[in-house]
Protein backbone atom coordinates (compact mmCIF):
# COMPACT_ATOMS: atom_id res chain seq x y z
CA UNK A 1 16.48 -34.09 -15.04
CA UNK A 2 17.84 -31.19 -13.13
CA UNK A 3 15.47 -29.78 -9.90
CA UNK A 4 13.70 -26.50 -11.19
CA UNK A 5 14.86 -23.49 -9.49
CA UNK A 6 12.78 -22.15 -6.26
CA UNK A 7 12.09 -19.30 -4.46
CA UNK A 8 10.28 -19.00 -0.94
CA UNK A 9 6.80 -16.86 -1.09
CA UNK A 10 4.20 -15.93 2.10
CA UNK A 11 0.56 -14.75 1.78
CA UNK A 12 0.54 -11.90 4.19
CA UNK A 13 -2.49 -10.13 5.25
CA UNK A 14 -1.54 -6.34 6.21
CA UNK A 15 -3.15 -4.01 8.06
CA UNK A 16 -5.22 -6.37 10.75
CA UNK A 17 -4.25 -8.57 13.61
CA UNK A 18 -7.19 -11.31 12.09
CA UNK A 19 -6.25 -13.91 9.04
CA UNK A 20 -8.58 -13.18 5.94
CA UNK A 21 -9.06 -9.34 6.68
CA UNK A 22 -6.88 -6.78 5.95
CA UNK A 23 -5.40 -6.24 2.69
CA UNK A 24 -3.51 -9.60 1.19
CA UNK A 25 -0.12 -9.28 -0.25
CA UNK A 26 2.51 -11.86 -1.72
CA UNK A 27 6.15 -11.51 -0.77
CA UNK A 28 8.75 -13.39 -2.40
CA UNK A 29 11.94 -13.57 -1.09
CA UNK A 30 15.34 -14.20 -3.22
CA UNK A 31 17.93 -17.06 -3.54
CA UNK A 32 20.88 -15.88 -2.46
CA UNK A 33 23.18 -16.75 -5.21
CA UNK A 34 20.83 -14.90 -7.25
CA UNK A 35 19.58 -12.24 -5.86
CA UNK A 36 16.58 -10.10 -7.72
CA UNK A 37 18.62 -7.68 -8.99
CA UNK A 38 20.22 -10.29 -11.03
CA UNK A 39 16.75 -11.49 -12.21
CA UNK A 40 14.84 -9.62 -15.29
CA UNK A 41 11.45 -7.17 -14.66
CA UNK A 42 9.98 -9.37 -16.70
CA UNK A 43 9.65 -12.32 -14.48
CA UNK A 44 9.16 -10.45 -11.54
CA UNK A 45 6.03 -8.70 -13.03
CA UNK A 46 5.16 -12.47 -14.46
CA UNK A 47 5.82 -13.90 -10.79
CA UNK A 48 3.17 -10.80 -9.46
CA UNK A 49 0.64 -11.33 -12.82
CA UNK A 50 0.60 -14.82 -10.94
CA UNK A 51 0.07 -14.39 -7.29
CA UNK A 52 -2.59 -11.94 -8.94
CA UNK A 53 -3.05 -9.56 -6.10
CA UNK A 54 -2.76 -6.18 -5.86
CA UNK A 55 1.15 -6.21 -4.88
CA UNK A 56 3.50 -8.22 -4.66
CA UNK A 57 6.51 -7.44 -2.73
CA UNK A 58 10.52 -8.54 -3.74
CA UNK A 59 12.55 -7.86 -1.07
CA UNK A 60 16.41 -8.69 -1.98
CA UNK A 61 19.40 -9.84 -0.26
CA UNK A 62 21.17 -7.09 2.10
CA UNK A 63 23.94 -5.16 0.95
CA UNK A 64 26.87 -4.10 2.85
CA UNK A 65 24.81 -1.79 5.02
CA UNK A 66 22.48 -4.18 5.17
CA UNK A 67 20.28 -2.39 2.94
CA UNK A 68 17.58 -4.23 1.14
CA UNK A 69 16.57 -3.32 -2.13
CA UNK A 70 12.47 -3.48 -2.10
CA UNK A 71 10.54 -3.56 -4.96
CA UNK A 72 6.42 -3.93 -5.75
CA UNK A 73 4.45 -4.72 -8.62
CA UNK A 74 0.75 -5.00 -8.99
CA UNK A 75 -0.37 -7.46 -11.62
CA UNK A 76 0.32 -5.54 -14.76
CA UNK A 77 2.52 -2.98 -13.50
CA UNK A 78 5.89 -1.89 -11.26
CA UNK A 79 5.07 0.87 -8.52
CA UNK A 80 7.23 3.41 -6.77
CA UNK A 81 5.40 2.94 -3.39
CA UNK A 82 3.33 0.27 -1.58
CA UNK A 83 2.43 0.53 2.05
CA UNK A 84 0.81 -2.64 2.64
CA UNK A 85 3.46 -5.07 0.58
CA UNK A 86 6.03 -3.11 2.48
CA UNK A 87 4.37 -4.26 6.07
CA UNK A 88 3.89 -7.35 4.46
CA UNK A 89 7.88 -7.95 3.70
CA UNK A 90 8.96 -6.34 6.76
CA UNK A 91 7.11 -9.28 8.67
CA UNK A 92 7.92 -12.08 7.09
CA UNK A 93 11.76 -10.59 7.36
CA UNK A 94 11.03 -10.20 11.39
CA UNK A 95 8.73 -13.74 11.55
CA UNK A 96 11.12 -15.94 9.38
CA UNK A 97 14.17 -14.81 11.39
CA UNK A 98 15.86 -13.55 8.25
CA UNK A 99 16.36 -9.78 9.42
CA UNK A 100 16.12 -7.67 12.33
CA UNK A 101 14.63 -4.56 13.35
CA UNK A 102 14.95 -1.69 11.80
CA UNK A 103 14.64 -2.85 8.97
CA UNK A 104 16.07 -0.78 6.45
CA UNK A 105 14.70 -0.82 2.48
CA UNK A 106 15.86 1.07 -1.01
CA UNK A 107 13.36 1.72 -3.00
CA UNK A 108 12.17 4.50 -5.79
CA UNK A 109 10.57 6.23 -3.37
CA UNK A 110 13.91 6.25 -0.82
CA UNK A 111 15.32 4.91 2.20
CA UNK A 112 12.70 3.31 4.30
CA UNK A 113 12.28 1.99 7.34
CA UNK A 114 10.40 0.10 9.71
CA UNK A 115 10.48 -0.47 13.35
CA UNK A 116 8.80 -2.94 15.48
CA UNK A 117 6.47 -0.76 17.96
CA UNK A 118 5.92 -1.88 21.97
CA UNK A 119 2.49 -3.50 20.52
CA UNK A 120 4.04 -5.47 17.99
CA UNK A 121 2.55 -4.01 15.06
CA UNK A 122 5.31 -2.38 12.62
CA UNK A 123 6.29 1.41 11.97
CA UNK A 124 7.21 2.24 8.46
CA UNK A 125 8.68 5.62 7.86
CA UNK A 126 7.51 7.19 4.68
CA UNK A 127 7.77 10.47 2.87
CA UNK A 128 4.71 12.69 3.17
CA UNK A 129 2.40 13.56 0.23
CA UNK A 130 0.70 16.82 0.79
CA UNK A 131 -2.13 17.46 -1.37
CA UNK A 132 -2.99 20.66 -3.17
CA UNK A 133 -6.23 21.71 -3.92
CA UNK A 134 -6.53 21.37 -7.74
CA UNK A 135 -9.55 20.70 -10.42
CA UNK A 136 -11.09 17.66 -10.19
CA UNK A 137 -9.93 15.74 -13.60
CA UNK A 138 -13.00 15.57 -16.03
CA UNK A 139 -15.49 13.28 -15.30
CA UNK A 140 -14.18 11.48 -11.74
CA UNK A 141 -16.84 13.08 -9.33
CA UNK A 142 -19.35 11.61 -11.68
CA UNK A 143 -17.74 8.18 -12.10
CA UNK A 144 -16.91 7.65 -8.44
CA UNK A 145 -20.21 8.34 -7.62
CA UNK A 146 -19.83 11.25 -5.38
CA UNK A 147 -21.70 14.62 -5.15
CA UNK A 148 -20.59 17.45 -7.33
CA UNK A 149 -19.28 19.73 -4.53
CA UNK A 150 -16.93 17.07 -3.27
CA UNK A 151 -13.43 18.84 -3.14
CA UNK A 152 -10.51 17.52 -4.98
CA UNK A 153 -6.66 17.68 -4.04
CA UNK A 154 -3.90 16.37 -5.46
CA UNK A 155 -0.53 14.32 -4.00
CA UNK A 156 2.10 13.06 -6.26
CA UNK A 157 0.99 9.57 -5.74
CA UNK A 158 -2.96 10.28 -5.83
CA UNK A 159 -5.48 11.97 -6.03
CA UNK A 160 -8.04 12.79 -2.81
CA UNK A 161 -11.49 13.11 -3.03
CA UNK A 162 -13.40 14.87 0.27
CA UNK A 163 -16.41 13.48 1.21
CA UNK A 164 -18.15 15.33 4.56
CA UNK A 165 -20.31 12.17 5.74
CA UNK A 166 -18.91 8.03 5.86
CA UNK A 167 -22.28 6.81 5.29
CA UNK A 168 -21.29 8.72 1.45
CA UNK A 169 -18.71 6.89 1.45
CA UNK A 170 -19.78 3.44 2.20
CA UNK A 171 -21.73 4.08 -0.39
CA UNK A 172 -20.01 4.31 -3.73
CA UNK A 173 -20.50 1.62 -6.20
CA UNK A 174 -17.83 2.93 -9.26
CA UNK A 175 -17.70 1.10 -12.03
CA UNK A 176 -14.31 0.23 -12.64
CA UNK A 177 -13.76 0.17 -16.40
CA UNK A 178 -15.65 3.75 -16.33
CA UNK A 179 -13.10 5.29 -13.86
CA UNK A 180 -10.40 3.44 -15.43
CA UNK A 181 -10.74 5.72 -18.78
CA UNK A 182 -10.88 8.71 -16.84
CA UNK A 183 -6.86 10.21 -17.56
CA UNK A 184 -5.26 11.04 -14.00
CA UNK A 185 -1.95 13.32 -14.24
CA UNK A 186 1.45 11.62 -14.58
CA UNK A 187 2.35 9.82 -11.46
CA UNK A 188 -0.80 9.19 -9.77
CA UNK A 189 -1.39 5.78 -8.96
CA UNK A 190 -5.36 5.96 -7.86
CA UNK A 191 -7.36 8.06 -6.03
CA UNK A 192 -8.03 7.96 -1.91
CA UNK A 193 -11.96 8.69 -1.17
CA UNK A 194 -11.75 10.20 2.56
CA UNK A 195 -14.37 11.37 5.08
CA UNK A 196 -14.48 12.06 8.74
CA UNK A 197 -14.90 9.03 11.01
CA UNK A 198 -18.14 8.34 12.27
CA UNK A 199 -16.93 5.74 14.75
CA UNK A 200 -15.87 7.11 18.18
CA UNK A 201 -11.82 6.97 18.30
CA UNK A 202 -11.66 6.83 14.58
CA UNK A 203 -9.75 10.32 13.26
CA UNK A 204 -10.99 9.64 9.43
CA UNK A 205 -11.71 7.02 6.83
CA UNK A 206 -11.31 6.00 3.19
CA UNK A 207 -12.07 3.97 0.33
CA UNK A 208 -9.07 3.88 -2.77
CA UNK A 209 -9.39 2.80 -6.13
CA UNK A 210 -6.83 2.37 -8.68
CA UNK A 211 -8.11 0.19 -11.68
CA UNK A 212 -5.62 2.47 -13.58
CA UNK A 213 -2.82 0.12 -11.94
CA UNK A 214 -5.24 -2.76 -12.57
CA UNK A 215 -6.39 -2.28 -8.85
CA UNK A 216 -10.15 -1.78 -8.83
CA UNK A 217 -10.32 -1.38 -5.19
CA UNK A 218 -7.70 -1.97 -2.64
CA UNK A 219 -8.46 -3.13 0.20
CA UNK A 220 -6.21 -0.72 2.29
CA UNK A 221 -3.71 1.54 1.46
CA UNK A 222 -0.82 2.51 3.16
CA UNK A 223 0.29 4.39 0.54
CA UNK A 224 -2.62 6.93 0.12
CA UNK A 225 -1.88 7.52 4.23
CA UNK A 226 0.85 9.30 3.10
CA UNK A 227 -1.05 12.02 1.42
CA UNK A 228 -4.31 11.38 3.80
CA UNK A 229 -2.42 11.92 7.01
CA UNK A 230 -1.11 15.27 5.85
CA UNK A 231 -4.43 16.52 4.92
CA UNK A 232 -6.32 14.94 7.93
CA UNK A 233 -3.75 16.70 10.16
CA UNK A 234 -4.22 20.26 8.76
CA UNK A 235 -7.89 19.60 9.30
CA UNK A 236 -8.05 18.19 12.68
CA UNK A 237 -5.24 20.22 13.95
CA UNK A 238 -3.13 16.84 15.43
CA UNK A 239 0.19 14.25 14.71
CA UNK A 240 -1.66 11.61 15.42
CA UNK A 241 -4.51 9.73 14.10
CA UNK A 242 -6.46 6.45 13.69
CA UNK A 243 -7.90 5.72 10.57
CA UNK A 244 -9.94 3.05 8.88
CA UNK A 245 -10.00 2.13 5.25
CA UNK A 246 -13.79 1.10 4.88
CA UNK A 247 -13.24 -2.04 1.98
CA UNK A 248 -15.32 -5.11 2.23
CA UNK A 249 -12.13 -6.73 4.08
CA UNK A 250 -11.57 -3.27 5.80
CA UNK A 251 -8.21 -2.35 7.63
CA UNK A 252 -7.11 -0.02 10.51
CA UNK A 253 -4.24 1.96 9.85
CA UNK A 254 -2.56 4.27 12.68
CA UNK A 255 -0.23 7.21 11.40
CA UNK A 256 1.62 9.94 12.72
CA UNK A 257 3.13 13.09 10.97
CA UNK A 258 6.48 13.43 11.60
CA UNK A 259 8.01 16.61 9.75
CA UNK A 260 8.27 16.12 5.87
CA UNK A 261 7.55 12.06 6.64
CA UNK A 262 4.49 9.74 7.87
CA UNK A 263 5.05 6.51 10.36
CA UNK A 264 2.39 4.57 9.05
CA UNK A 265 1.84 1.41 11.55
CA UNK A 266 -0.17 -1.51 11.50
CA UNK A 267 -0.10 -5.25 12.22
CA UNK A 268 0.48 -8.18 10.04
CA UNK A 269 -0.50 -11.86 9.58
CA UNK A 270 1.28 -14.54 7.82
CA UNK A 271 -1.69 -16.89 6.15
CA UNK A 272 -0.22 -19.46 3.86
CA UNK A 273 2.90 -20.00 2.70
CA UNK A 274 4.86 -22.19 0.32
CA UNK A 275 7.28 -22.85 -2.78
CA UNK A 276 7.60 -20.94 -6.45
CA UNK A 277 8.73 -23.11 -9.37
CA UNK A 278 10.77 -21.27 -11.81
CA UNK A 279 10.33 -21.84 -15.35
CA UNK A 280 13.55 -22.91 -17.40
């Protein structure tokens, strides 16, 4: 009987320097003499629908440049940009010895990359998402819970709802297959839930939640820091903030507004790890 075909895979929880905290992502990395371009969507999303968290990450083989495609997918769907499943394959790359830093990654979203900072946590360069003030779609204040005059903007990627107090916040209980019938505009991945930090040192916090991507709440978001930081930096009048994404597992995010991009940094850590059996 012929040996099944196999691909490496690591649990990787982003966002926190402590195992079981953070937000957990799967990254798979490819055979070489079949690289995942070579492989269809459909068993890359079936690979993801089986790790069954909120992203998985598919880094491929360099090319020339050494360039590495990167691609995400939640569960039930592909997405054009994923913070914490890029940290996620940028440190097994760095940990496993199979790249070096700066990384470099192609994506929907564009070149990316990601550094390895003094502190050893990793700096991923991102394009900024500034949100514009815009109506709130019909319905969300109510089904997220928060208070009418809440202000609404809007970033390509999602939506951000204003909150002026954390213990608000905290304190939203959304049902998910209510907000999940609420129609967001084309593009939008999930809306970011933001308030000013009440802890001393912490810049601002949020809460996201995307069950339209089959994400009820993620645990933290690198992605929505690309449309949070631009806000929170209008507001507070600074480059540089710390932020905290206030999830059961929570997460602390540090970002920095460069121009028309975001360096988004945080640390990583590798909790399991192990071997994927491919069907046929």
């Amino acid at each position: 009987m012929p040996s099944p075909r196999t691909l490496s895979f690591y649990l990787v929880d982003s966002f926190t320097s402590r195992a079981f905290s953070g937000n957990p992502a799967a990254v798979v990395l490819p055979d070489p003499e079949r690289p995942f371009r070579d492989l269809p969507d459909s068993l890359l999303q079936d690979i993801a629908a089986e790790m069954n968290l909120s992203e998985t990450a598919f880094p491929d083989v360099p090319d020339d440049d050494g360039v590495r495609n990167l691609r995400w997918f939640t569960p039930t769907t592909e997405v054009s940009l994923c913070g914490h499943a890029t940290l996620a394959a940028a440190h097994v790359l760095l940990e496993s010895g199979e790249g070096e830093a700066p990384l470099r990654f192609g994506s929907r979203s564009g070149l990316l990359t990601v550094e390895r900072n003094d502190d050893g946590s990793l700096a991923m360069d991102f394009p900024s998402d500034p949100p514009l003030p815009a109506p709130a779609p019909r319905g969300l204040l109510q089904a997220l819970g928060a208070p009418p005059e809440a202000g609404f903007l809007q970033g390509r990627r999602c939506g951000l709802v204003r909150l002026g107090d954390e213990g608000v916040l905290r304190a939203l209980a959304p049902d998910p297959r209510s907000l999940g019938r609420i129609p967001l505009p084309e593009g939008m991945l999930g809306v970011s839930v933001t308030a000013p930090g009440a802890e001393p040192g912490v810049d601002f916090v949020s809460r996201f939640f995307g069950p339209w991507v089959g994400v009820d709440e993620d645990p933290v978001t690198g992605m929505a820091h690309t449309v949070l930081a631009p806000y929170w930096a209008r507001e507070l009048g600074k480059d540089e903030m710390e932020a905290r994404q206030r999830s059961a597992r929570g997460g602390e995010v540090r970002v920095r507004v460069v121009g028309d991009r975001v360096v988004v940094s945080g640390h990583a850590v590798t909790v399991a790890e192990g071997v994927l059996r491919l069907p046929g």
